[in-house]
Protein backbone atom coordinates (compact mmCIF):
# COMPACT_ATOMS: atom_id res chain seq x y z
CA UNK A 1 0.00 0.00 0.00
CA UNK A 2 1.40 3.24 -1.27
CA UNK A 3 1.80 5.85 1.74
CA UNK A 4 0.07 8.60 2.00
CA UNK A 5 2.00 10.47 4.67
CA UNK A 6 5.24 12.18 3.87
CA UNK A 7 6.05 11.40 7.50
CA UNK A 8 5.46 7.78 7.16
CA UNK A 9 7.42 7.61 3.60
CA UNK A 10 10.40 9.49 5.20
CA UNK A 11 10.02 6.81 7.96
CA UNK A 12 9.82 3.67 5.31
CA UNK A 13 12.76 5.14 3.26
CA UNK A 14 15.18 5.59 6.11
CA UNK A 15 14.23 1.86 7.04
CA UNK A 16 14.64 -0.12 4.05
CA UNK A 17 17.72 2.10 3.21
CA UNK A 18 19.21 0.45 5.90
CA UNK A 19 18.01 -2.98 4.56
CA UNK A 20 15.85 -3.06 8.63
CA UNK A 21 12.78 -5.33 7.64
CA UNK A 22 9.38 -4.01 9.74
CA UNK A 23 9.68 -7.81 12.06
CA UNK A 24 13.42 -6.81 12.59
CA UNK A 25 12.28 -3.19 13.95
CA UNK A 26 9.16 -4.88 15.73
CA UNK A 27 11.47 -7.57 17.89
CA UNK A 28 14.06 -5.03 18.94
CA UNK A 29 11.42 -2.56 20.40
CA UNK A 30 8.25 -4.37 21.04
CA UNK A 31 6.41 -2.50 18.75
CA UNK A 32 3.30 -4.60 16.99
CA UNK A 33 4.60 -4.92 13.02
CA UNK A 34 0.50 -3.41 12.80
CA UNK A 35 1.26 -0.05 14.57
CA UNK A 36 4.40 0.00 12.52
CA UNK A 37 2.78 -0.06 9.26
CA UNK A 38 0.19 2.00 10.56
CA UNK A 39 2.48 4.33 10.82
CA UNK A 40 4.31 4.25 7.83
CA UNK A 41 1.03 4.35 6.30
CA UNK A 42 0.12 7.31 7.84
CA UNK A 43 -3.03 5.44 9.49
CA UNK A 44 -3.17 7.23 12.60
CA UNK A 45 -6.82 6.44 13.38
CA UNK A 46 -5.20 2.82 13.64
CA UNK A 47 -2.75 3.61 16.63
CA UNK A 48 -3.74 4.66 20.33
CA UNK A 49 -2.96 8.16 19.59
CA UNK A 50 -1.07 10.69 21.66
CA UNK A 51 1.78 9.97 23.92
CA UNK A 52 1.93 6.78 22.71
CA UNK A 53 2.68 7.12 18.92
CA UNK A 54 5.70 9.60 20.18
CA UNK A 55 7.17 6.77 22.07
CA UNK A 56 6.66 4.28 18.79
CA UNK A 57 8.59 6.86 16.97
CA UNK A 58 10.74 7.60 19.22
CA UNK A 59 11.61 3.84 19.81
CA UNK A 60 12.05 3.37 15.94
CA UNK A 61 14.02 5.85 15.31
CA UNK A 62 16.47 5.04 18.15
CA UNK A 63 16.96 1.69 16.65
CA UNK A 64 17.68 3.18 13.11
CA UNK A 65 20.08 5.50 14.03
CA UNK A 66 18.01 8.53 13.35
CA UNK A 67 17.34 11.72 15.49
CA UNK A 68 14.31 11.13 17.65
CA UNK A 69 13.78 14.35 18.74
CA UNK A 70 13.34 15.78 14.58
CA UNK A 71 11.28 12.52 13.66
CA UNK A 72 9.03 13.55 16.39
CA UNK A 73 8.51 16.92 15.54
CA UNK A 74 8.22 16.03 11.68
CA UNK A 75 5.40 13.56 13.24
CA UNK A 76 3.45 16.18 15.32
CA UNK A 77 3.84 18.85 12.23
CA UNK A 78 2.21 16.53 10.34
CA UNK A 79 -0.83 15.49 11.85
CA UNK A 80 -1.70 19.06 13.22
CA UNK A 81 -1.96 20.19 10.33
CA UNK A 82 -3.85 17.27 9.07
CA UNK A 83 -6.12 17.99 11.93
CA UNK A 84 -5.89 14.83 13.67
CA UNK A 85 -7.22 14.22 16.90
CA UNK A 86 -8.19 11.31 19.10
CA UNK A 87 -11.27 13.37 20.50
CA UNK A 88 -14.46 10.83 21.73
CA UNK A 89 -17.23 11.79 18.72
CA UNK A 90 -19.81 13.84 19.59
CA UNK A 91 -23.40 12.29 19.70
CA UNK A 92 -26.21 13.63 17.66
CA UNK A 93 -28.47 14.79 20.09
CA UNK A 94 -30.10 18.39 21.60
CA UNK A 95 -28.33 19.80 24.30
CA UNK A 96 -29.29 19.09 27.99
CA UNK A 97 -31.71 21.64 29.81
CA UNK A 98 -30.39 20.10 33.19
CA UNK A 99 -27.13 22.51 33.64
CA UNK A 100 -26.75 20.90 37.05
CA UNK A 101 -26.98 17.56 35.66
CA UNK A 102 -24.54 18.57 32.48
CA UNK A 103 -22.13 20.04 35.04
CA UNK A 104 -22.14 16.76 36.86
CA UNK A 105 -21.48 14.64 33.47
CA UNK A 106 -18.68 17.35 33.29
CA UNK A 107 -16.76 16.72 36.38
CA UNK A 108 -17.14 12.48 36.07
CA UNK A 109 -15.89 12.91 32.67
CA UNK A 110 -12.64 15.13 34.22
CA UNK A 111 -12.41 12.46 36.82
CA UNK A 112 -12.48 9.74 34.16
CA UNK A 113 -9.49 11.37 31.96
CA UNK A 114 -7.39 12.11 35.25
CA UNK A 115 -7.55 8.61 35.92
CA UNK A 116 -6.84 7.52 32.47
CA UNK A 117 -3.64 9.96 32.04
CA UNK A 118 -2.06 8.52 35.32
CA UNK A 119 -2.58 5.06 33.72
CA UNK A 120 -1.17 5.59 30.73
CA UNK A 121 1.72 7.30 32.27
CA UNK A 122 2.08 4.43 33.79
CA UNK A 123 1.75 2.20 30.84
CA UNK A 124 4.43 4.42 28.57
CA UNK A 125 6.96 4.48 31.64
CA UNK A 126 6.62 0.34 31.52
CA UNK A 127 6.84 0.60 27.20
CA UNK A 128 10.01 2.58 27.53
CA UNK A 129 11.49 0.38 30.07
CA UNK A 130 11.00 -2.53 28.14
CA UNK A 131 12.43 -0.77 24.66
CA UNK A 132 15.67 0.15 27.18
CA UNK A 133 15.97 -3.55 28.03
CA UNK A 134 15.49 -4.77 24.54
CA UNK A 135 18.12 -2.47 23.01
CA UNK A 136 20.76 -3.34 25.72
CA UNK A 137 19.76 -7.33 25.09
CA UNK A 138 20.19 -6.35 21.19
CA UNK A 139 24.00 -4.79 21.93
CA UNK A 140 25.18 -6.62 25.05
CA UNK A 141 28.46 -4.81 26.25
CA UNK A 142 30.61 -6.90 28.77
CA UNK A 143 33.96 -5.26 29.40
CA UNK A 144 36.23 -9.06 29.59
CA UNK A 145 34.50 -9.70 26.16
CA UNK A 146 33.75 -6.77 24.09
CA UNK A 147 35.63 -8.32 21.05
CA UNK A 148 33.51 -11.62 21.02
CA UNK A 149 29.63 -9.84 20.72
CA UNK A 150 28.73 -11.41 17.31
CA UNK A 151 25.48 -10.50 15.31
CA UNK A 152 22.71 -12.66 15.39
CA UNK A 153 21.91 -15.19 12.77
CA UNK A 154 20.15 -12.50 9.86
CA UNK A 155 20.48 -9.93 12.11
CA UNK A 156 21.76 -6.15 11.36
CA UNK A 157 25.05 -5.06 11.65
CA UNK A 158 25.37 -1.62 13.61
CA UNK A 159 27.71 0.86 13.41
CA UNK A 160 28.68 3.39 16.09
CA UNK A 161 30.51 6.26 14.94
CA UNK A 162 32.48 9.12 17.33
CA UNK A 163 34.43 11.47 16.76
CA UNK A 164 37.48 12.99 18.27
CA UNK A 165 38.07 15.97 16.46
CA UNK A 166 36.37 18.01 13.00
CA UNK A 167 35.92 15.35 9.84
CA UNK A 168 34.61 15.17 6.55
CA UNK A 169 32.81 11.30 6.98
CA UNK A 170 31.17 9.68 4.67
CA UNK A 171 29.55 7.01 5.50
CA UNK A 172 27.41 4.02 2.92
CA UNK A 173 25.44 1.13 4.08
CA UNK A 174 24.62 -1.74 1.92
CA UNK A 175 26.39 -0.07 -1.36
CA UNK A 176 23.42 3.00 -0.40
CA UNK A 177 24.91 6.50 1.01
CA UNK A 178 23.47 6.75 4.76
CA UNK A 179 25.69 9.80 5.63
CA UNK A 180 28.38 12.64 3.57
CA UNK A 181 29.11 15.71 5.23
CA UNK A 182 31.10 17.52 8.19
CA UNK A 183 31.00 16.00 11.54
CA UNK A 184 32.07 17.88 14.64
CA UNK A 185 34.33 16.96 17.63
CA UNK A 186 32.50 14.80 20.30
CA UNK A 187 29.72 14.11 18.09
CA UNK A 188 28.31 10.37 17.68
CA UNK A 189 26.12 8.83 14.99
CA UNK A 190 24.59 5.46 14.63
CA UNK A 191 24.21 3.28 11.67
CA UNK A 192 22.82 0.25 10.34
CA UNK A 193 22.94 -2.08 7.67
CA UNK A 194 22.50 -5.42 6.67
CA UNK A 195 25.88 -6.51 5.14
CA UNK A 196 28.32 -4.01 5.16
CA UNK A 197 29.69 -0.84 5.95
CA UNK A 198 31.78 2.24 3.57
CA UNK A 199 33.46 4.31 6.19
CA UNK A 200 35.61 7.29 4.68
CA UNK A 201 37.56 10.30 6.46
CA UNK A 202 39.55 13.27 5.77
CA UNK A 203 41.30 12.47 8.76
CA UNK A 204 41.32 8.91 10.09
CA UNK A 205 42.46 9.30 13.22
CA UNK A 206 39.68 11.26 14.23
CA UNK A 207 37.31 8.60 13.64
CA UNK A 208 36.29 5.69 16.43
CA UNK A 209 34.29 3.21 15.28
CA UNK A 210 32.40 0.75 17.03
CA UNK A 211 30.77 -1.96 15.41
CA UNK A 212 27.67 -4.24 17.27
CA UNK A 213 29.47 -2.90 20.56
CA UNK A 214 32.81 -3.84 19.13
CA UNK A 215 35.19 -1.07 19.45
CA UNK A 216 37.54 -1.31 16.13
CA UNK A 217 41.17 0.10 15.98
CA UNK A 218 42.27 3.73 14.48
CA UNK A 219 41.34 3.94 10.22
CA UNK A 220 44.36 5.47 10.15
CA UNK A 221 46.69 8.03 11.04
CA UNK A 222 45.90 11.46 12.28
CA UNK A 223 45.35 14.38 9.44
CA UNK A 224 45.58 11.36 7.07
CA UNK A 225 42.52 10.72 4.89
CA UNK A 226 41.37 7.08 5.02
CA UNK A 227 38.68 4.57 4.22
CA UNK A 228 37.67 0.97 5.86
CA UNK A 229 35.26 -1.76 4.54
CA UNK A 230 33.21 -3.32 7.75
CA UNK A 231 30.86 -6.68 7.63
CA UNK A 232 30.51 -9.09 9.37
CA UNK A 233 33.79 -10.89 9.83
CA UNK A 234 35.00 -7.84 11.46
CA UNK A 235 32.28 -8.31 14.48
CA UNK A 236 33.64 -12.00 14.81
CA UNK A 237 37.38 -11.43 14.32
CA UNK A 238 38.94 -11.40 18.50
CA UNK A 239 42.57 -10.72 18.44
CA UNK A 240 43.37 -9.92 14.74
CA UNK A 241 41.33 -6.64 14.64
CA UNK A 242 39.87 -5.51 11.59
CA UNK A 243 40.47 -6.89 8.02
């Protein structure tokens, strides 16, 4: 089904540009694969609405390496000016002569949405908790064996790169560009693909790269341009480093 949403094509393109299938993104953050299409879809009256479509995005995003915060704004821009709301409809009937009786359907109806916002903050607060504990299961991090974390069978390959100081980086996934420009120093972006990894640098020794939790030696020398192919191999490799 073609998308009608430019939020929810932006959303599909970043994912399949990083060769992510929609099960892939739905076991690493819990999310139903329905919402998920739903959402590329733009099919909003098909998700809860509110707070909880943020956190989907903001989940899914995390896990693809993009920046939550913009994806949720792009998100919100979206639908408010689509005018979409999650409002109760209004039933077709004359208004109530009783004002005291009206007032009193008021306040239980108050009461009722008080109590529902306190248990959906509670039910976002237990969402988020489990996305935490599924991303740390999907990169485990154990200081004696940080060289050994393999990917799982069909799994993604993800890439983790910092910088130390200012860089031209380029960056393709999967023979498709995922990232050319200038990075900064102290500035971190994430990655993923399904087979390999492109990494280019004006200056390789500004570049750490970190690869399913991995670290990875130097590209190169400092003020030296460089460039390093990364698959799989490199995540298995222990004591001989990168290939």
């Amino acid at each position: 089904m073609a998308s009608t949403s430019p939020f929810g094509e932006h959303l599909k393109r970043e994912r399949e540009m990083r060769g992510v299938t929609l099960e892939e993104v739905s076991s690493a953050t819990r999310i139903s694969t329905k919402f998920l299409v739903a959402i590329e879809n733009g099919q909003w009256d098909q998700l809860p609405g509110g707070a909880f479509n943020r956190g989907f995005i903001r989940s899914t995003s995390r896990y693809l390496g993009l920046d939550e915060d913009g994806m949720v704004a792009e998100y919100s821009l979206e639908t408010e000016n689509n005018g979409t709301t999650h409002a109760l409809p209004r039933a077709g009937v004359a208004p109530p002569r009783d004002w005291r009786r009206m007032g009193a359907a008021v306040g239980f109806l108050l009461l009722l949405a008080a109590g529902g916002w306190v248990a959906g903050s509670k039910i976002i607060a237990r969402l988020r908790m489990n996305v935490t504990a599924a991303h740390a299961a999907k990169t485990p991090l154990q200081a004696s064996d940080a060289r050994s974390v393999a990917p799982p069978n069909g799994g993604p390959l993800q890439l983790v790169v910092r910088m130390s100081a200012p860089a031209e980086v380029r960056v393709i996934a999967d023979g498709k560009a995922a990232f050319e420009g200038k990075t900064a120093a102290n500035e971190e972006k994430r990655f993923v693909a399904r087979d390999a990894f492109e990494i280019s640098a004006s200056d390789s020794g500004a570049v750490q790269l970190e690869l399913n939790g991995q670290p990875l030696p130097k590209m190169g020398a400092a003020g030296q341009s460089g460039r390093i192919t990364l698959t799989a191999k490199d995540v298995k490799s222990s004591a001989g480093g990168v290939h």
